[in-house]
PDB file of N, CA and C in Angstrom:
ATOM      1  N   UNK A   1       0.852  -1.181   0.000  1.00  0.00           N
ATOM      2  CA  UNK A   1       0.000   0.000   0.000  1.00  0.00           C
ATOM      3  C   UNK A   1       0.896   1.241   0.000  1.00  0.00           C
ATOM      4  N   UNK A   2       0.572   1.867  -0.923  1.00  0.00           N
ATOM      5  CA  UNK A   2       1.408   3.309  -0.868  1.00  0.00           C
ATOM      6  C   UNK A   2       0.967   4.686  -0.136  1.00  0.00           C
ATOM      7  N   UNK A   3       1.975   4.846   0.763  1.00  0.00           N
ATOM      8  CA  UNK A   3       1.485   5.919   1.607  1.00  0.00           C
ATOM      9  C   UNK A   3       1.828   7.081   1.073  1.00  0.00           C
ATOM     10  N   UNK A   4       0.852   8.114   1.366  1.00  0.00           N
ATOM     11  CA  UNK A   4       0.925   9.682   0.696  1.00  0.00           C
ATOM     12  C   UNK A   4       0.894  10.186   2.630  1.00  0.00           C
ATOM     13  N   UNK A   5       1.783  11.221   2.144  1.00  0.00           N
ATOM     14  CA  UNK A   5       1.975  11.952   3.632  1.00  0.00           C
ATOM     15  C   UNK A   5       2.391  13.123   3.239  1.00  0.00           C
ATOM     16  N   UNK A   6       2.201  14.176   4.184  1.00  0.00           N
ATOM     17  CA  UNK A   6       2.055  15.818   3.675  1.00  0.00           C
ATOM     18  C   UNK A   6       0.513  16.250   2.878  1.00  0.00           C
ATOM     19  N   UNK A   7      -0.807  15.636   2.959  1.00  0.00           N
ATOM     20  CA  UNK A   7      -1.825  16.515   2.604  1.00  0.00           C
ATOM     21  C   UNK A   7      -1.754  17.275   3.790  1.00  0.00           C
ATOM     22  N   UNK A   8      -1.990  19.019   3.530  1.00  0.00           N
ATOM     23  CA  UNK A   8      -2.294  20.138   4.514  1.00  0.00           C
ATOM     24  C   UNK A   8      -3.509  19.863   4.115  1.00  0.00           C
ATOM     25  N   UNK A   9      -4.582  19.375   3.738  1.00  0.00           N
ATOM     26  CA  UNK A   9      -6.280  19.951   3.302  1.00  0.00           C
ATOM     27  C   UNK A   9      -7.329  20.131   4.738  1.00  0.00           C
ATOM     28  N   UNK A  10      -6.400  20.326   5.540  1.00  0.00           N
ATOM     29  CA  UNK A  10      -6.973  20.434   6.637  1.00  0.00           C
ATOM     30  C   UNK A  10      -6.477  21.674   8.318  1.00  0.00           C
ATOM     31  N   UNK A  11      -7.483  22.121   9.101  1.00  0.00           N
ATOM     32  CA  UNK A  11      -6.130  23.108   9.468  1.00  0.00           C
ATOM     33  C   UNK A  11      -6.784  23.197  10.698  1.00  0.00           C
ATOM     34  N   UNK A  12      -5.542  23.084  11.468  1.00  0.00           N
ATOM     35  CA  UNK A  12      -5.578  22.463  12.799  1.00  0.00           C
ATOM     36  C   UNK A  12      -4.370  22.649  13.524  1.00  0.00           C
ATOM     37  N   UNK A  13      -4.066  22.680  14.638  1.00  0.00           N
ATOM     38  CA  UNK A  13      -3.001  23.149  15.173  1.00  0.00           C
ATOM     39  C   UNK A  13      -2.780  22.345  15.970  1.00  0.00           C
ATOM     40  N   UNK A  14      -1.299  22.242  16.911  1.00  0.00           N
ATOM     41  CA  UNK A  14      -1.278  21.253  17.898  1.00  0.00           C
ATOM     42  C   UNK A  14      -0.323  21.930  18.850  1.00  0.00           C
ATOM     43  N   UNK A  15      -0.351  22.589  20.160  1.00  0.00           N
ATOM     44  CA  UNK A  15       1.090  23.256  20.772  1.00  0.00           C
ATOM     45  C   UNK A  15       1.219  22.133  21.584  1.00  0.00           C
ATOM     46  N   UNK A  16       2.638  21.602  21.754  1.00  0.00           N
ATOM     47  CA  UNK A  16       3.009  20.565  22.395  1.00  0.00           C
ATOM     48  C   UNK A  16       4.357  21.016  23.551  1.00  0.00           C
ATOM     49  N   UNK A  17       4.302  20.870  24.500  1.00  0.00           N
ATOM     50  CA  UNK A  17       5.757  21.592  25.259  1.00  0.00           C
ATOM     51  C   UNK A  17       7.167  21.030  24.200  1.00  0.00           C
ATOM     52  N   UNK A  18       7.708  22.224  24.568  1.00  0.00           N
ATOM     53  CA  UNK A  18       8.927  21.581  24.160  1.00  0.00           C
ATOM     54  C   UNK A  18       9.494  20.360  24.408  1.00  0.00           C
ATOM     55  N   UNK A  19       9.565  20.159  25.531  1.00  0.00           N
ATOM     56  CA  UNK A  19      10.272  19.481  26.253  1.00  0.00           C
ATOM     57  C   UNK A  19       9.821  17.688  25.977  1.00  0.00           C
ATOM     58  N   UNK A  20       8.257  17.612  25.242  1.00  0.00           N
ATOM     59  CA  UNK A  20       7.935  16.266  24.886  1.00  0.00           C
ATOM     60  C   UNK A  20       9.216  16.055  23.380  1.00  0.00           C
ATOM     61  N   UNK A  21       8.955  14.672  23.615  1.00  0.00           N
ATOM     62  CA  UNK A  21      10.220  14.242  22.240  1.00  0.00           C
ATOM     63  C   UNK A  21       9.336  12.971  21.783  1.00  0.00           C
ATOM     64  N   UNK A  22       8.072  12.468  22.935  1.00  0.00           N
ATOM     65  CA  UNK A  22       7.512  11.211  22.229  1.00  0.00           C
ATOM     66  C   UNK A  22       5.801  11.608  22.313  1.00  0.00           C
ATOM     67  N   UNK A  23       5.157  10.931  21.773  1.00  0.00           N
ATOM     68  CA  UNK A  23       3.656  10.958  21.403  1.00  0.00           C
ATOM     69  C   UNK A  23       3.512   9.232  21.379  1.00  0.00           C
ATOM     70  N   UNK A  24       2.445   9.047  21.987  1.00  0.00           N
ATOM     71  CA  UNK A  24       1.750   7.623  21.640  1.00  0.00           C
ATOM     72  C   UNK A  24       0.389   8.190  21.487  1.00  0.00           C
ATOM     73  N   UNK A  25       0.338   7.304  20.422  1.00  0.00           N
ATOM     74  CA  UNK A  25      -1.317   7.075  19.566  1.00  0.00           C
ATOM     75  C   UNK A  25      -1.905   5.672  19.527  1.00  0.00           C
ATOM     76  N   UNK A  26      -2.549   5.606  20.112  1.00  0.00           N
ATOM     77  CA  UNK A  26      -3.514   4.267  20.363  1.00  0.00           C
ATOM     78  C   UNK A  26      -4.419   4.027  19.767  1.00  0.00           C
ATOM     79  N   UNK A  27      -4.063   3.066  18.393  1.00  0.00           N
ATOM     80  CA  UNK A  27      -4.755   2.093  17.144  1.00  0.00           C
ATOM     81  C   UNK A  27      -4.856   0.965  17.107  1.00  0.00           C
ATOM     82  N   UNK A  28      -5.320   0.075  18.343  1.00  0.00           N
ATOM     83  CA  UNK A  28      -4.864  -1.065  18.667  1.00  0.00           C
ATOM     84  C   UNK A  28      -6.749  -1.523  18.580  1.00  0.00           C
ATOM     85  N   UNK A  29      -7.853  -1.055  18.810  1.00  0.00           N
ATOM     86  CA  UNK A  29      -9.089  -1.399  19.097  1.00  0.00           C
ATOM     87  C   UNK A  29      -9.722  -1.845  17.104  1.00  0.00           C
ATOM     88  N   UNK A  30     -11.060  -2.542  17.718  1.00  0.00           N
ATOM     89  CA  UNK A  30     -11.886  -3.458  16.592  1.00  0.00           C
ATOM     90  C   UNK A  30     -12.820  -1.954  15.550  1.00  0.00           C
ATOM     91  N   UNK A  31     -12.517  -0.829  16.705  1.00  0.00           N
ATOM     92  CA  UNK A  31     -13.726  -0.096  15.838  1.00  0.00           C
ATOM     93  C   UNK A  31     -15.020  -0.576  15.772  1.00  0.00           C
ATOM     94  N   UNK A  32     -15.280  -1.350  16.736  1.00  0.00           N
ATOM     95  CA  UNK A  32     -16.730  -1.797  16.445  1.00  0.00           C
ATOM     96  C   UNK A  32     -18.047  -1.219  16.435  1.00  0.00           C
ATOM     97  N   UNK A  33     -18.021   0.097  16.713  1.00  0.00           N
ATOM     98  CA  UNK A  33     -18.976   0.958  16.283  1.00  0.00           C
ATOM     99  C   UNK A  33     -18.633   1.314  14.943  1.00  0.00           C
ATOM    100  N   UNK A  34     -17.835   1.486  14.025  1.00  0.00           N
ATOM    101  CA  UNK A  34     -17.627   1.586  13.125  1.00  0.00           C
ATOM    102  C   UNK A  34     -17.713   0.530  11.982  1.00  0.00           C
ATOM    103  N   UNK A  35     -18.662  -0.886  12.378  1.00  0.00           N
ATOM    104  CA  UNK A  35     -18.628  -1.374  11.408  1.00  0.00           C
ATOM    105  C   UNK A  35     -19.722  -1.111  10.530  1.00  0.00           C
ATOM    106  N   UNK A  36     -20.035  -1.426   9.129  1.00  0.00           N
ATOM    107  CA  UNK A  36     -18.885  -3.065   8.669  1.00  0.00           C
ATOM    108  C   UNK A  36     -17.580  -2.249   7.811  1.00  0.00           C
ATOM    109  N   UNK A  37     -17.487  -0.797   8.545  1.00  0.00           N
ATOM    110  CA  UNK A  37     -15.831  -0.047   7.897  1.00  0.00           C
ATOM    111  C   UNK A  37     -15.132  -0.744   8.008  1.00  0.00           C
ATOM    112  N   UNK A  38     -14.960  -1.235   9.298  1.00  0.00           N
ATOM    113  CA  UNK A  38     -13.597  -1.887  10.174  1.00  0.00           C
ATOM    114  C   UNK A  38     -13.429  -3.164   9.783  1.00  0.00           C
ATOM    115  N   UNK A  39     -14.519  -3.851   9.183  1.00  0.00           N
ATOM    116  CA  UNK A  39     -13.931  -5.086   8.939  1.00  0.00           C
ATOM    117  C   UNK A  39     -13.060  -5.830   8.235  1.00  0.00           C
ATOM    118  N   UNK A  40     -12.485  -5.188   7.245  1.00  0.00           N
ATOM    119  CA  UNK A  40     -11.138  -5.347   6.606  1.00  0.00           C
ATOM    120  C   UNK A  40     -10.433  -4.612   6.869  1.00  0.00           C
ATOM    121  N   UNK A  41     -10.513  -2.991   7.607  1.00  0.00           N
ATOM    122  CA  UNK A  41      -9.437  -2.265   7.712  1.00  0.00           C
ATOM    123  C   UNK A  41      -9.324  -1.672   9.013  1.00  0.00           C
ATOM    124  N   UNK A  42      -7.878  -1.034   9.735  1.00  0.00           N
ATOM    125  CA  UNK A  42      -8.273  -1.044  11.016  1.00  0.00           C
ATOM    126  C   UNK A  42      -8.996   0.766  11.256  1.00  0.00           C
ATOM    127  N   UNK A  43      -9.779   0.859  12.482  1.00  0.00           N
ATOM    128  CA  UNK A  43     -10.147   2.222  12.427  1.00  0.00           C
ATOM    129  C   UNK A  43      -9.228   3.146  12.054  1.00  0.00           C
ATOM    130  N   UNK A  44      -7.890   2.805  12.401  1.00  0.00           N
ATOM    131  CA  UNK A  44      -7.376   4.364  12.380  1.00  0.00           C
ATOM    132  C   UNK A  44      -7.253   4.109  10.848  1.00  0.00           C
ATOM    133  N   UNK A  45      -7.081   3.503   9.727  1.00  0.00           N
ATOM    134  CA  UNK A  45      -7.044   3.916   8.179  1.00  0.00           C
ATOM    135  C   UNK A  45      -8.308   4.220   7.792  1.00  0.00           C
ATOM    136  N   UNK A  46      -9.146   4.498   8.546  1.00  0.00           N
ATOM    137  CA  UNK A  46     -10.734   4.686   7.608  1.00  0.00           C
ATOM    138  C   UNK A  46     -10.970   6.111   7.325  1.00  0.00           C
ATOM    139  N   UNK A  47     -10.831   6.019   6.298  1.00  0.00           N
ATOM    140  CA  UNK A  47     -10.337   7.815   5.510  1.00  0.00           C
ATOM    141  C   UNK A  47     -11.512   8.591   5.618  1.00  0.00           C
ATOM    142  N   UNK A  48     -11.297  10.149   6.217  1.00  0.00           N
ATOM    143  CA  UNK A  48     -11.895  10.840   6.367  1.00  0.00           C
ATOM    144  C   UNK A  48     -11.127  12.365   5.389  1.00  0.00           C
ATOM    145  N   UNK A  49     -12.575  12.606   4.484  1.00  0.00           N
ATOM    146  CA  UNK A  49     -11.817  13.613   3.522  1.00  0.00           C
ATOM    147  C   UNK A  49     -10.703  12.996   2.342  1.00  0.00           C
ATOM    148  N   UNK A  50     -10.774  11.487   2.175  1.00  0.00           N
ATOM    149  CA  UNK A  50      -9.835  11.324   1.405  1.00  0.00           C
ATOM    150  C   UNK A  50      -8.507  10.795   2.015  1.00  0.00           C
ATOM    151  N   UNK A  51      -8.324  11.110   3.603  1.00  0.00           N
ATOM    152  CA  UNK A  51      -6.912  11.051   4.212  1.00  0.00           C
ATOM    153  C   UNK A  51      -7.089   9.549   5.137  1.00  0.00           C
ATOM    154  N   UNK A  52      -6.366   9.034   5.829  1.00  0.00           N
ATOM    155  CA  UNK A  52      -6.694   8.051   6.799  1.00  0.00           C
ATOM    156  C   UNK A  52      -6.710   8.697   7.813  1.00  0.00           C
ATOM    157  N   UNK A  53      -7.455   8.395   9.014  1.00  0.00           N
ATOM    158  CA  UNK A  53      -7.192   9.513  10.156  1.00  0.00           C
ATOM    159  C   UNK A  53      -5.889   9.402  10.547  1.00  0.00           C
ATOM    160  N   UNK A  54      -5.155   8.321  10.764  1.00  0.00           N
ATOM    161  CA  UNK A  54      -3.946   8.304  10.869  1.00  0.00           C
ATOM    162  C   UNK A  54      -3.002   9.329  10.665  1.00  0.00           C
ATOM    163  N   UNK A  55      -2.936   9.351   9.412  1.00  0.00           N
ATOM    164  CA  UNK A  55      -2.215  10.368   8.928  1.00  0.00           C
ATOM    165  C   UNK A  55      -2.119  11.871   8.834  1.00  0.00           C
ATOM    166  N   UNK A  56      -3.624  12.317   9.613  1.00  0.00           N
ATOM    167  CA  UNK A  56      -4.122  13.591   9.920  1.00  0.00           C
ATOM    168  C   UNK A  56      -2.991  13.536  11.530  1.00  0.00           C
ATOM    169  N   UNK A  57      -2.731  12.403  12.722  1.00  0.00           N
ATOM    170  CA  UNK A  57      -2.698  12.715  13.393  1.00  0.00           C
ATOM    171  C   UNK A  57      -1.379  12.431  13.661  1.00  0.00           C
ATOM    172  N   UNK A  58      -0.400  11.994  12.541  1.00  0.00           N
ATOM    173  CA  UNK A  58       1.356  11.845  12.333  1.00  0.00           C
ATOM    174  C   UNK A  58       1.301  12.883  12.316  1.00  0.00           C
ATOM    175  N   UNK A  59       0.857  13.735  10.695  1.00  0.00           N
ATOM    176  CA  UNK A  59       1.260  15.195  10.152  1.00  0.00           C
ATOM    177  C   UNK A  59       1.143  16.156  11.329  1.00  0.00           C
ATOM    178  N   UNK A  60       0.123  15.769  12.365  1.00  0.00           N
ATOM    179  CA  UNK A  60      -0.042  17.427  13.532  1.00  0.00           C
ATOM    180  C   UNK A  60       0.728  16.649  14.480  1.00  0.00           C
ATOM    181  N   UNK A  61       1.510  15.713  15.013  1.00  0.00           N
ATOM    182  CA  UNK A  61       2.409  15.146  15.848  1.00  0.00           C
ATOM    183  C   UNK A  61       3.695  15.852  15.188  1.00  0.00           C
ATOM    184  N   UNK A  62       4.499  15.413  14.134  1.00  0.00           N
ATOM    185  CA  UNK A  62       5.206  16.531  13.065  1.00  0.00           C
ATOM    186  C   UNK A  62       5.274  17.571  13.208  1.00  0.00           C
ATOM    187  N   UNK A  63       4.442  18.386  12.786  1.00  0.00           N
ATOM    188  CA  UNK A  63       4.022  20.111  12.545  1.00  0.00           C
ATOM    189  C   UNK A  63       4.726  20.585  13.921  1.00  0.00           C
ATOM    190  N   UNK A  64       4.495  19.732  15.208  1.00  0.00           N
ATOM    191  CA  UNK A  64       4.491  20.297  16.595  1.00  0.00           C
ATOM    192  C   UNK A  64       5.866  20.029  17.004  1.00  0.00           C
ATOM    193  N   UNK A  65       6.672  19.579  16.217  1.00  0.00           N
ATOM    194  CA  UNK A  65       8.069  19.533  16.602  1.00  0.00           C
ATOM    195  C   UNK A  65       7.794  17.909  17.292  1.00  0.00           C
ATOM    196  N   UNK A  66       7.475  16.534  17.359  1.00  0.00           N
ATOM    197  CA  UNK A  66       7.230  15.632  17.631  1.00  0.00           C
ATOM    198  C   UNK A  66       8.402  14.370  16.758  1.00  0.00           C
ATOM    199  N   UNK A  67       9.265  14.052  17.126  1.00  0.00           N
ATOM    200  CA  UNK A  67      10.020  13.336  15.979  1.00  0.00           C
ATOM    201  C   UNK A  67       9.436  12.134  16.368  1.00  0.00           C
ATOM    202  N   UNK A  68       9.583  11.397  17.375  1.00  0.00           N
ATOM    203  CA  UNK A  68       9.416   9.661  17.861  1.00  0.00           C
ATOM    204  C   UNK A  68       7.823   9.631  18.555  1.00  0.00           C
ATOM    205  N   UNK A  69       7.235   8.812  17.764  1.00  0.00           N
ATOM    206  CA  UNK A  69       5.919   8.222  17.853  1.00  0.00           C
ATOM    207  C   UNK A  69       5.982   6.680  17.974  1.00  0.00           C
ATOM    208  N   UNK A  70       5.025   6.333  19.211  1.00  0.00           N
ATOM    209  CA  UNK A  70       4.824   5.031  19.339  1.00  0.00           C
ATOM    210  C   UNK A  70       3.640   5.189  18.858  1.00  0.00           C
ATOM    211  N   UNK A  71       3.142   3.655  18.146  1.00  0.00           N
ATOM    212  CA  UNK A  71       1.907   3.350  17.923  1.00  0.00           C
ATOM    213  C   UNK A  71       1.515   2.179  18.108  1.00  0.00           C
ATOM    214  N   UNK A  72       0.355   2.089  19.582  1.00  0.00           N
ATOM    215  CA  UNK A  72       0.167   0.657  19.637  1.00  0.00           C
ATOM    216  C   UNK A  72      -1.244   0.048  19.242  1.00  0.00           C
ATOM    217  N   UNK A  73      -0.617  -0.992  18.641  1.00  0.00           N
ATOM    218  CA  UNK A  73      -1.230  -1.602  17.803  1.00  0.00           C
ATOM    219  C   UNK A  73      -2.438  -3.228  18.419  1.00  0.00           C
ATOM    220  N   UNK A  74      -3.293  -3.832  17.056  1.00  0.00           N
ATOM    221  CA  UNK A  74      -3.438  -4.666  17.934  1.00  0.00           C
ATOM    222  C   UNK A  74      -4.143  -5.335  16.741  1.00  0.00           C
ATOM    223  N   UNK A  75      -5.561  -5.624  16.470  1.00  0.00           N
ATOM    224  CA  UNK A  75      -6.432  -5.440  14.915  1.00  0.00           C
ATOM    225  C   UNK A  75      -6.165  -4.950  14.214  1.00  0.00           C
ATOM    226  N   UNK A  76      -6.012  -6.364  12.732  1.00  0.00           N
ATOM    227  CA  UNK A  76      -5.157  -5.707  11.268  1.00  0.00           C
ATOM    228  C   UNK A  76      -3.677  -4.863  11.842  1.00  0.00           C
ATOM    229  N   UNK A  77      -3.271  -5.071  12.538  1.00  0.00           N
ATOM    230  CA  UNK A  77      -1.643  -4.324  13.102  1.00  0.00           C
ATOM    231  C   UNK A  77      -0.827  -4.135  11.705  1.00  0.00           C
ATOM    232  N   UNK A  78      -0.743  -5.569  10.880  1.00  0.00           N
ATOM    233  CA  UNK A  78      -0.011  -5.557   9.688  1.00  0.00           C
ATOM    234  C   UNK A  78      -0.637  -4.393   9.022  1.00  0.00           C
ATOM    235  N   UNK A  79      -1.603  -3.220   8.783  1.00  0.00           N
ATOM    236  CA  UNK A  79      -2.274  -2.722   8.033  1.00  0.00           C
ATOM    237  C   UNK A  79      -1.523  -1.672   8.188  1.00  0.00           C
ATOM    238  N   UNK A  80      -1.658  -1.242   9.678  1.00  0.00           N
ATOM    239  CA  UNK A  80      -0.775  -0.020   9.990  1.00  0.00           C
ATOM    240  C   UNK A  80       0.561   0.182   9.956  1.00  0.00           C
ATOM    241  N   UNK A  81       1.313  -1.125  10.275  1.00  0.00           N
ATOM    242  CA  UNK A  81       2.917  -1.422  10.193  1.00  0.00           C
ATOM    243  C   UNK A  81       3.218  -0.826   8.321  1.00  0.00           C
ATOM    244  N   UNK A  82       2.062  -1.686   7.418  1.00  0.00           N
ATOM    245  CA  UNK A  82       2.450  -1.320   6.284  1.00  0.00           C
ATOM    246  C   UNK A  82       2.399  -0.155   5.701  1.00  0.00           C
ATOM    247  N   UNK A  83       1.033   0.994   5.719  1.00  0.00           N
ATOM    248  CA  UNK A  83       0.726   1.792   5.695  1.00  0.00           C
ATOM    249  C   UNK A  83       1.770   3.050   6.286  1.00  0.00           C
ATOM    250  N   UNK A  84       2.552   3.046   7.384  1.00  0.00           N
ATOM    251  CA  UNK A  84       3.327   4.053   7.870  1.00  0.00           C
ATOM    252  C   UNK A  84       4.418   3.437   7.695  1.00  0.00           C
ATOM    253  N   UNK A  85       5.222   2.508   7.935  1.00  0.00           N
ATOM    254  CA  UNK A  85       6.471   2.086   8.140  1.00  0.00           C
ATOM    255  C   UNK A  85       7.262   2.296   9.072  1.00  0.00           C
ATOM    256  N   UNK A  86       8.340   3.144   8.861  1.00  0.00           N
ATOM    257  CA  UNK A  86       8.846   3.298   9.982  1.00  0.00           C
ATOM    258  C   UNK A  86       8.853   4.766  10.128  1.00  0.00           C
ATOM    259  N   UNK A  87       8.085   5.047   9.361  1.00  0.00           N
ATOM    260  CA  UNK A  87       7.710   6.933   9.763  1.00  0.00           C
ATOM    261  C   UNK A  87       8.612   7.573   9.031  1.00  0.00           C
ATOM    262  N   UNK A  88       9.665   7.227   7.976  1.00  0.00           N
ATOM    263  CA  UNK A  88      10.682   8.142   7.274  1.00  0.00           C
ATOM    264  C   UNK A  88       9.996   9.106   6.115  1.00  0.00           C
ATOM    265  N   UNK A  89       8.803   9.041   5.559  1.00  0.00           N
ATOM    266  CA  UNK A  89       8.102   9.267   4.628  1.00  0.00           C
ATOM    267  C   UNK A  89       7.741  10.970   4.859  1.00  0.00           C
ATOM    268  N   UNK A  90       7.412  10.871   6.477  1.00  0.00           N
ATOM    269  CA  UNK A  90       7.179  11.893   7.326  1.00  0.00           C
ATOM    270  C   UNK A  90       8.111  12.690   8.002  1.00  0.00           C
ATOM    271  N   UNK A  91       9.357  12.363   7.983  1.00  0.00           N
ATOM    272  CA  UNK A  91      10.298  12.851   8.855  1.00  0.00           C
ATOM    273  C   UNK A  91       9.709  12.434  10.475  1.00  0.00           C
ATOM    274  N   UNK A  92       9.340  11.129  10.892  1.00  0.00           N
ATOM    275  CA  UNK A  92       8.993  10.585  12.052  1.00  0.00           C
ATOM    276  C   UNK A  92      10.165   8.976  12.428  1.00  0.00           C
ATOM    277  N   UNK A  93      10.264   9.155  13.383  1.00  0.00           N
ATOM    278  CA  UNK A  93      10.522   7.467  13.807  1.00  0.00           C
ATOM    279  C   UNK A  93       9.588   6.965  14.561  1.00  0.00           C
ATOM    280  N   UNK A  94       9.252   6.005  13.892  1.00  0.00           N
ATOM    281  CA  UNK A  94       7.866   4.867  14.450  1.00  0.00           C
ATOM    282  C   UNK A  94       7.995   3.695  14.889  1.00  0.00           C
ATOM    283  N   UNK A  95       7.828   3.609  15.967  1.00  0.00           N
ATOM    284  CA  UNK A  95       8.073   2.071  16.427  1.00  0.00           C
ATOM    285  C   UNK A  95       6.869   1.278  16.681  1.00  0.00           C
ATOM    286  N   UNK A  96       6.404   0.366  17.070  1.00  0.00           N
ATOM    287  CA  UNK A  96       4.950  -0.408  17.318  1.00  0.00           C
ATOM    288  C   UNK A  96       4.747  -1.046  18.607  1.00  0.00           C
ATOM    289  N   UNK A  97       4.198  -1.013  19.395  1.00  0.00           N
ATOM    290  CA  UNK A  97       3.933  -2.258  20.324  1.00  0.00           C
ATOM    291  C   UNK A  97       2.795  -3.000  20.319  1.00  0.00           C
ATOM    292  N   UNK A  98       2.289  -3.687  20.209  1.00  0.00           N
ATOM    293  CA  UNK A  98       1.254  -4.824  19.835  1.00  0.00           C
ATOM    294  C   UNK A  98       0.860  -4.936  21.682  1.00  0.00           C
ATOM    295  N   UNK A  99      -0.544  -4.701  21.256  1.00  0.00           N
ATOM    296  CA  UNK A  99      -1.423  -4.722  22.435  1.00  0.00           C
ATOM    297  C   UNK A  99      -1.671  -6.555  22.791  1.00  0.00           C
ATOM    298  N   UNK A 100      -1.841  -6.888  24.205  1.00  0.00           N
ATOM    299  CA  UNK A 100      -2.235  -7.639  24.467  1.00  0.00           C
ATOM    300  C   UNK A 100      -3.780  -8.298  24.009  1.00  0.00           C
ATOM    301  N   UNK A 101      -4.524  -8.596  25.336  1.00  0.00           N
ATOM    302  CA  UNK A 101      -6.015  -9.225  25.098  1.00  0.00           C
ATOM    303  C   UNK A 101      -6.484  -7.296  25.143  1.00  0.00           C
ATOM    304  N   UNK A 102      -7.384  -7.059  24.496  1.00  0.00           N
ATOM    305  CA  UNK A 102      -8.003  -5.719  24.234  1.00  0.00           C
ATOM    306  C   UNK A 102      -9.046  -5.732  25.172  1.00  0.00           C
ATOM    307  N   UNK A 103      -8.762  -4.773  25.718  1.00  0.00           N
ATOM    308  CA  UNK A 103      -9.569  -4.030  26.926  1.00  0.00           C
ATOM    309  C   UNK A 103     -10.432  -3.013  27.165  1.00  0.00           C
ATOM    310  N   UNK A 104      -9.970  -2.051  26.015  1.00  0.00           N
ATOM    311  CA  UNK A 104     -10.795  -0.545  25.832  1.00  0.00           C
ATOM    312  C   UNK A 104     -10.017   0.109  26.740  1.00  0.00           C
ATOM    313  N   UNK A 105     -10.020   1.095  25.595  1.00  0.00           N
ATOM    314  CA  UNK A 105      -9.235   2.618  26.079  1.00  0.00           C
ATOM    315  C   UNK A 105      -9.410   2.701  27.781  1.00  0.00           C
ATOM    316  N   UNK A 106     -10.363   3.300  28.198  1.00  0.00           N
ATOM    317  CA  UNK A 106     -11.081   3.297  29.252  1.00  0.00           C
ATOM    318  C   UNK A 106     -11.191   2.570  30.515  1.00  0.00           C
ATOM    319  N   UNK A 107     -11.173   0.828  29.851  1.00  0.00           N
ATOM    320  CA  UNK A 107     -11.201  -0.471  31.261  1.00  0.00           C
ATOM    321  C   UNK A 107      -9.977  -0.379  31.958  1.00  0.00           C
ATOM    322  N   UNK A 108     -10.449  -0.264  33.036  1.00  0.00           N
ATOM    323  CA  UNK A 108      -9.106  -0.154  34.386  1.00  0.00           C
ATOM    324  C   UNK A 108      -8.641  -1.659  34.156  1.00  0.00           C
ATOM    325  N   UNK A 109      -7.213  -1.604  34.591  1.00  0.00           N
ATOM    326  CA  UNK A 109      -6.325  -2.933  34.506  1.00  0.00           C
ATOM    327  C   UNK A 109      -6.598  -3.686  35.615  1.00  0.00           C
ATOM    328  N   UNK A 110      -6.765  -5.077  35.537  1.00  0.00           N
ATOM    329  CA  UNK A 110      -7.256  -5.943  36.950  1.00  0.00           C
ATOM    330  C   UNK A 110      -6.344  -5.755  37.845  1.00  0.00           C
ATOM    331  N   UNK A 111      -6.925  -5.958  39.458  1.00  0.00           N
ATOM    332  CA  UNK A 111      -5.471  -5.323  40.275  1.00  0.00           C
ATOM    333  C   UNK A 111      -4.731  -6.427  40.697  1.00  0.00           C
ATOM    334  N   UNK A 112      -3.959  -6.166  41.174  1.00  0.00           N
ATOM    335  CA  UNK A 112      -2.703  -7.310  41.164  1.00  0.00           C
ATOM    336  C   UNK A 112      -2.365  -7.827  42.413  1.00  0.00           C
TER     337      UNK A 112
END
């Protein structure tokens, strides 16, 4: 899949302290309110305006002075691994971590 990176068609700002150097973005869920979008692809590629949201939310991670992005992953993972790579496309470094059993954003972790 060939990734396009740098559409501006959108305008939005992001002030981030200086002092951050990492961003995590969490693309790891089924989208299941979003089906039957999600069912071949994962939420974060389901293009809005033409773009994947994804890529709306590298480019304003970028813009903000943001070089190293984690993105963890989980459903269709291969989609997103392929789709971004390793973030050079963008002037980003991208690394992945692959989510466990999926929990939702939200569900507190069992206590220990």
């Amino acid at each position: 899949m060939a990734t396009t990176f740098g559409l501006r068609s959108y305008d939005a700002t992001l002030e981030i302290d200086p002092a951050t150097t990492t961003a995590v973005i969490l693309a790891a869920g089924r989208g299941e309110r979003l089906r039957p979008f999600t069912d071949r692809i994962p939420k974060a590629l389901i293009d809005v305006r033409g773009v994947p949201l994804l890529d709306y939310h590298l480019n304003l991670l970028h813009d903000a002075g943001i070089r190293h992005v984690v993105v963890v992953v989980g459903y269709l993972a291969d989609a997103i691994r392929d789709h971004v790579g390793g973030g050079e496309a963008i002037g980003l470094q991208v690394e992945y971590v692959e989510q466990g059993t999926p929990r939702g954003t939200a569900t507190p972790s069992p206590r220990r």
